[in-house]
Protein backbone atom coordinates (compact mmCIF):
# COMPACT_ATOMS: atom_id res chain seq x y z
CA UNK A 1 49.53 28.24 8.30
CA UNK A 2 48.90 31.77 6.84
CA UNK A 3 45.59 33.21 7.18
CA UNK A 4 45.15 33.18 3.22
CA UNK A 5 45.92 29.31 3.17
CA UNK A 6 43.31 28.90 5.95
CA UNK A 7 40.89 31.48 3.59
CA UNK A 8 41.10 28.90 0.79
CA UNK A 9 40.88 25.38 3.01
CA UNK A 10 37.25 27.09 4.34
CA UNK A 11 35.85 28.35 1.29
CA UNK A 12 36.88 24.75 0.07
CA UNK A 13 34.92 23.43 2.64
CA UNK A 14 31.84 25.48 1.80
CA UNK A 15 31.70 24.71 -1.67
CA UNK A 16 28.47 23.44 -4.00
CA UNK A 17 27.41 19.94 -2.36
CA UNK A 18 28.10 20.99 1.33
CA UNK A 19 25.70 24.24 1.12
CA UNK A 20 23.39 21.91 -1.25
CA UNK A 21 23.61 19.00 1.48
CA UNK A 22 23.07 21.67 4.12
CA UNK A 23 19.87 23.62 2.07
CA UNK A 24 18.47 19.80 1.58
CA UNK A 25 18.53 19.04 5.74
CA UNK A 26 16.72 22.58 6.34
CA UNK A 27 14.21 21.64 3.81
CA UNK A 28 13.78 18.39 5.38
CA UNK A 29 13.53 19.84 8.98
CA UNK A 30 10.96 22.56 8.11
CA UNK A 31 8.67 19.81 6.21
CA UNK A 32 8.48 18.05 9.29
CA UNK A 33 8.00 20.93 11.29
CA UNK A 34 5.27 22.13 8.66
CA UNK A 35 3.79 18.83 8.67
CA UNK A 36 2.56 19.44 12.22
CA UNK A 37 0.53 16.65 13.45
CA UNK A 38 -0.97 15.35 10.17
CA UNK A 39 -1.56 10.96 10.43
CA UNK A 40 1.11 9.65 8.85
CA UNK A 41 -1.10 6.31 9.10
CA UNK A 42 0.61 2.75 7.85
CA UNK A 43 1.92 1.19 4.42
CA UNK A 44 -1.60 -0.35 3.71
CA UNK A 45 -3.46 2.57 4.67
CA UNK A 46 -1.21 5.69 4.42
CA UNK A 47 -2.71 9.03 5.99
CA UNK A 48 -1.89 12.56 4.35
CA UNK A 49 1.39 12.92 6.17
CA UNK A 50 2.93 9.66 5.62
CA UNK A 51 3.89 10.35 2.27
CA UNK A 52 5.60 14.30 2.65
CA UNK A 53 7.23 12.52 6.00
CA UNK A 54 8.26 10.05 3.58
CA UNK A 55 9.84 12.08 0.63
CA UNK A 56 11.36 14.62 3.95
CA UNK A 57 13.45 11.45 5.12
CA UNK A 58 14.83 10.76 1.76
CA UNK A 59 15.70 14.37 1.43
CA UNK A 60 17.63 14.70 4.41
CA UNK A 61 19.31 11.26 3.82
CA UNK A 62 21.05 12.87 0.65
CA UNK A 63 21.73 16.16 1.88
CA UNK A 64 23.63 13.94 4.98
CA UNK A 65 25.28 12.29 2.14
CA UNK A 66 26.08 15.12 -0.10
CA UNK A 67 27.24 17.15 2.29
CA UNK A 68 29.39 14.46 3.97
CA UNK A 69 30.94 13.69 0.21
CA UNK A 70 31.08 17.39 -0.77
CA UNK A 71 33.27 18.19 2.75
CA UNK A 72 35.87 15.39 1.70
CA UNK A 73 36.26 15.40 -2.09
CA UNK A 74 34.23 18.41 -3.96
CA UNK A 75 36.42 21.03 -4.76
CA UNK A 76 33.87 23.00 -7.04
CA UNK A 77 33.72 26.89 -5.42
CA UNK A 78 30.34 28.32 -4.78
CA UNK A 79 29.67 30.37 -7.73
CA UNK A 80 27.70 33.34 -8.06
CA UNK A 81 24.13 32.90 -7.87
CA UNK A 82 21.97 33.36 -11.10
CA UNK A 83 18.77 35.10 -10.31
CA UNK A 84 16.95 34.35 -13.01
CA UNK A 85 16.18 30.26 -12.21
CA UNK A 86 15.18 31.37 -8.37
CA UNK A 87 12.60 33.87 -10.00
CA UNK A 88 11.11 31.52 -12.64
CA UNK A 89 11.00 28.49 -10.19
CA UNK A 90 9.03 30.63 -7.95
CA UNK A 91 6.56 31.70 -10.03
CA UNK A 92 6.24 28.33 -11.43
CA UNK A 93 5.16 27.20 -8.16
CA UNK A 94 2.69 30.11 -7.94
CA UNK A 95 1.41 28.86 -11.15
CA UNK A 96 0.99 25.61 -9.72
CA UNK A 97 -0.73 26.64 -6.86
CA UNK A 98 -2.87 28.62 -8.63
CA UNK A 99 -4.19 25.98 -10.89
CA UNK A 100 -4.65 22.82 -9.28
CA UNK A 101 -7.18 24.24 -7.01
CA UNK A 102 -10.14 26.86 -7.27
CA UNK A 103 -9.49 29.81 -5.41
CA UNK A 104 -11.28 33.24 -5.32
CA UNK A 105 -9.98 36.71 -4.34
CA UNK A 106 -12.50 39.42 -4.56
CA UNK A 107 -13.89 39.97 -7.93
CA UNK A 108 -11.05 37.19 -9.06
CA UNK A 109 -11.68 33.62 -9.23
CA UNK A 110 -10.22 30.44 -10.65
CA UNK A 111 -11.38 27.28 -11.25
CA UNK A 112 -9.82 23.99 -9.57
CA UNK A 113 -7.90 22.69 -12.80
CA UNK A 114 -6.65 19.80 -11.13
CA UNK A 115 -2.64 17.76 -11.55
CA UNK A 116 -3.55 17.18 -15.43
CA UNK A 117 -3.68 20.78 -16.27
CA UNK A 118 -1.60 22.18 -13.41
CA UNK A 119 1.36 19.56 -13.76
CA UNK A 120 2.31 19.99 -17.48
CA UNK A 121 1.83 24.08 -17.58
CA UNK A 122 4.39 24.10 -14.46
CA UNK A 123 7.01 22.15 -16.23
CA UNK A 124 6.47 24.46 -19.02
CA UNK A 125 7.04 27.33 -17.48
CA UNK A 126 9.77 26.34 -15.34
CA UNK A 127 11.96 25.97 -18.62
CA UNK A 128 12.21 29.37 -18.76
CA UNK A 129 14.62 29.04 -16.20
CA UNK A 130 17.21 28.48 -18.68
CA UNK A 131 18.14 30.84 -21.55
CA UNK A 132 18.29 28.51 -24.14
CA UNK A 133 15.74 25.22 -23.76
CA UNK A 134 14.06 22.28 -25.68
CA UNK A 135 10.64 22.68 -25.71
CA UNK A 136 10.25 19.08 -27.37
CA UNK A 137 12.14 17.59 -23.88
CA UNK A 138 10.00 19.71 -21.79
CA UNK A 139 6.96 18.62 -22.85
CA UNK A 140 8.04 15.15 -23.36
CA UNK A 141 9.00 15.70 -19.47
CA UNK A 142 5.73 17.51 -18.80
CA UNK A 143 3.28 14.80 -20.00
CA UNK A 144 4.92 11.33 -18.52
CA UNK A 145 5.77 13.30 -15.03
CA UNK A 146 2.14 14.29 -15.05
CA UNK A 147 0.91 10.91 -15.57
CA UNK A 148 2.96 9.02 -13.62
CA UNK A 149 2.11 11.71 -10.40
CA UNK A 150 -1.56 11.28 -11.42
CA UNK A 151 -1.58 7.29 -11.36
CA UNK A 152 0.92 7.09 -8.03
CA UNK A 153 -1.36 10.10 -5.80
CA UNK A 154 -4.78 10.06 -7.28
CA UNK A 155 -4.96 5.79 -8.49
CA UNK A 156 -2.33 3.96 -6.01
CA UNK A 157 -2.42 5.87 -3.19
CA UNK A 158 -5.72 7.60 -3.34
CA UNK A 159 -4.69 11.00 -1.96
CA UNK A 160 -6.70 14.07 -1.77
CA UNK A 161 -5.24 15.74 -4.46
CA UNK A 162 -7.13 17.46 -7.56
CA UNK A 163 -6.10 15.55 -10.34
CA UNK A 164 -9.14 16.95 -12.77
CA UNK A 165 -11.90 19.18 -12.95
CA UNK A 166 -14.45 18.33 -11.47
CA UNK A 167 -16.44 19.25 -14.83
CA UNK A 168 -14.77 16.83 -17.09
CA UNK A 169 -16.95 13.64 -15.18
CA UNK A 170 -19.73 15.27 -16.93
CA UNK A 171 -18.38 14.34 -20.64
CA UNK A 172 -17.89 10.69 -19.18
CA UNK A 173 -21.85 9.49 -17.90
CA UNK A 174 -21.24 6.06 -15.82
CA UNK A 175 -17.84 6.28 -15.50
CA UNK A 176 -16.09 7.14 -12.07
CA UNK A 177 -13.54 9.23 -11.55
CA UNK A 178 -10.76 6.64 -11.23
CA UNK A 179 -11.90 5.58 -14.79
CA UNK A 180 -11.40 8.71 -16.43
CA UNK A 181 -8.17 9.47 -14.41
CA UNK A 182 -7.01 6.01 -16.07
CA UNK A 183 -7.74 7.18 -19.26
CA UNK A 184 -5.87 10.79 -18.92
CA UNK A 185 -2.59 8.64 -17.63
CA UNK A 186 -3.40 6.68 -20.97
CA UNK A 187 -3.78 9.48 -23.27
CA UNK A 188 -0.90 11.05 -21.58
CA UNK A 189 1.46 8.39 -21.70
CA UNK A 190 0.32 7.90 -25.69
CA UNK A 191 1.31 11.69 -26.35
CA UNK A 192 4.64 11.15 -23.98
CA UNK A 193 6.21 8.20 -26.19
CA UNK A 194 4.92 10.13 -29.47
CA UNK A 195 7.29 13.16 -28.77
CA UNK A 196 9.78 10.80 -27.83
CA UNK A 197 9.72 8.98 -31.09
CA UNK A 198 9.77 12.40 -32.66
CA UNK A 199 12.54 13.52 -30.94
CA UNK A 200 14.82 10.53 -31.72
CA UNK A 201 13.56 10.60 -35.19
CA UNK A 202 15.05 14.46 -35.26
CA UNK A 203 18.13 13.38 -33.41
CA UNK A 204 19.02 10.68 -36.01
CA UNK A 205 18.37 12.79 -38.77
CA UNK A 206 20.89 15.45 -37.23
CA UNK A 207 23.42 12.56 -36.87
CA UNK A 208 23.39 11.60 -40.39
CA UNK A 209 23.24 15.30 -41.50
């Protein structure tokens, strides 16, 4: 075999789902290195690592199996990289950061703005990862992804994670704060299935046009 045949078979090898299989299993490793000695706890009473220990497992399943497939029947070459998603999908999870908790540095500080706030701004920005976008499917995207994370973490599985200012209990005397999250997933999921409608309403007009 010539050297160029065996230069093809190996760059065939390390094409798109074997690196992505590969990039999932390090993620998955790290998170449970980074995960430390947090409780995982049980199904009835989950501690704050069960569910990241969770969501690592299923990542490292399919980057076994994507890898595995990718090695025996992808033939798509690694292409060259596009900076500008890597970029914007950083900084959208700075923004993230940022936002769903308070956070002070020197004269700066920001105000906890909780998943409700934080959730739908992140999946706004991170559609500037592509040049051309649908704002209407991003924030159709933005709103039901933010309520369904707000009713699985903060309602179902009561996790520690801001899901609201802390301010916005004041507007609602005598109601607790798994009441008002309730509502939000409401009002969410309202505004979610009116952009929908909206967007197939513009979609059948453009197939009749």
């Amino acid at each position: 075999m010539s050297e160029r045949e065996t230069a093809n078979e190996q760059s065939l090898l390390l094409n798109q789902s074997v690196v992505g299989g590969l990039a999932l299993i390090a993620f998955a490793v790290f998170a449970f290195w980074a995960l430390g000695d947090l409780d995982s706890g049980t199904l009835r009473s989950m501690g704050p690592g069960g569910l990241p220990r969770g969501v690592a497992i299923l990542i490292g399943i399919c980057g076994i199996f994507i890898a595995t497939i990718g090695a025996r029947v992808d033939p798509l070459r690694i292409e060259r990289v596009a900076i500008r998603p890597i970029i914007v999908l950083m900084i959208s999870i700075i923004i993230f950061a940022a936002t769903i908790r308070s956070w002070s540095f020197g004269s700066l500080s920001m105000p906890g703005l909780g998943l409700m706030v934080a959730g739908p701004v992140t999946v706004l920005a991170s559609g500037f990862a592509q040049r051309e976008r649908d704002w209407l499917d991003l924030a159709i995207l933005a709103m039901a992804l933010t309520a369904f994370c707000m009713l699985l973490f903060g309602d179902m599985l009561s996790l520690p994670i801001p899901v609201m200012p802390i301010s916005l209990l004041t507007f609602f005397s005598g109601w607790d704060q798994r009441q008002v999250l309730r509502l939000i997933v409401a009002i969410y999921t309202v505004i979610a299935l009116g952009l929908y409608l909206i967007r197939r309403q513009r979609n059948a007009k453009g197939a009749a046009a």
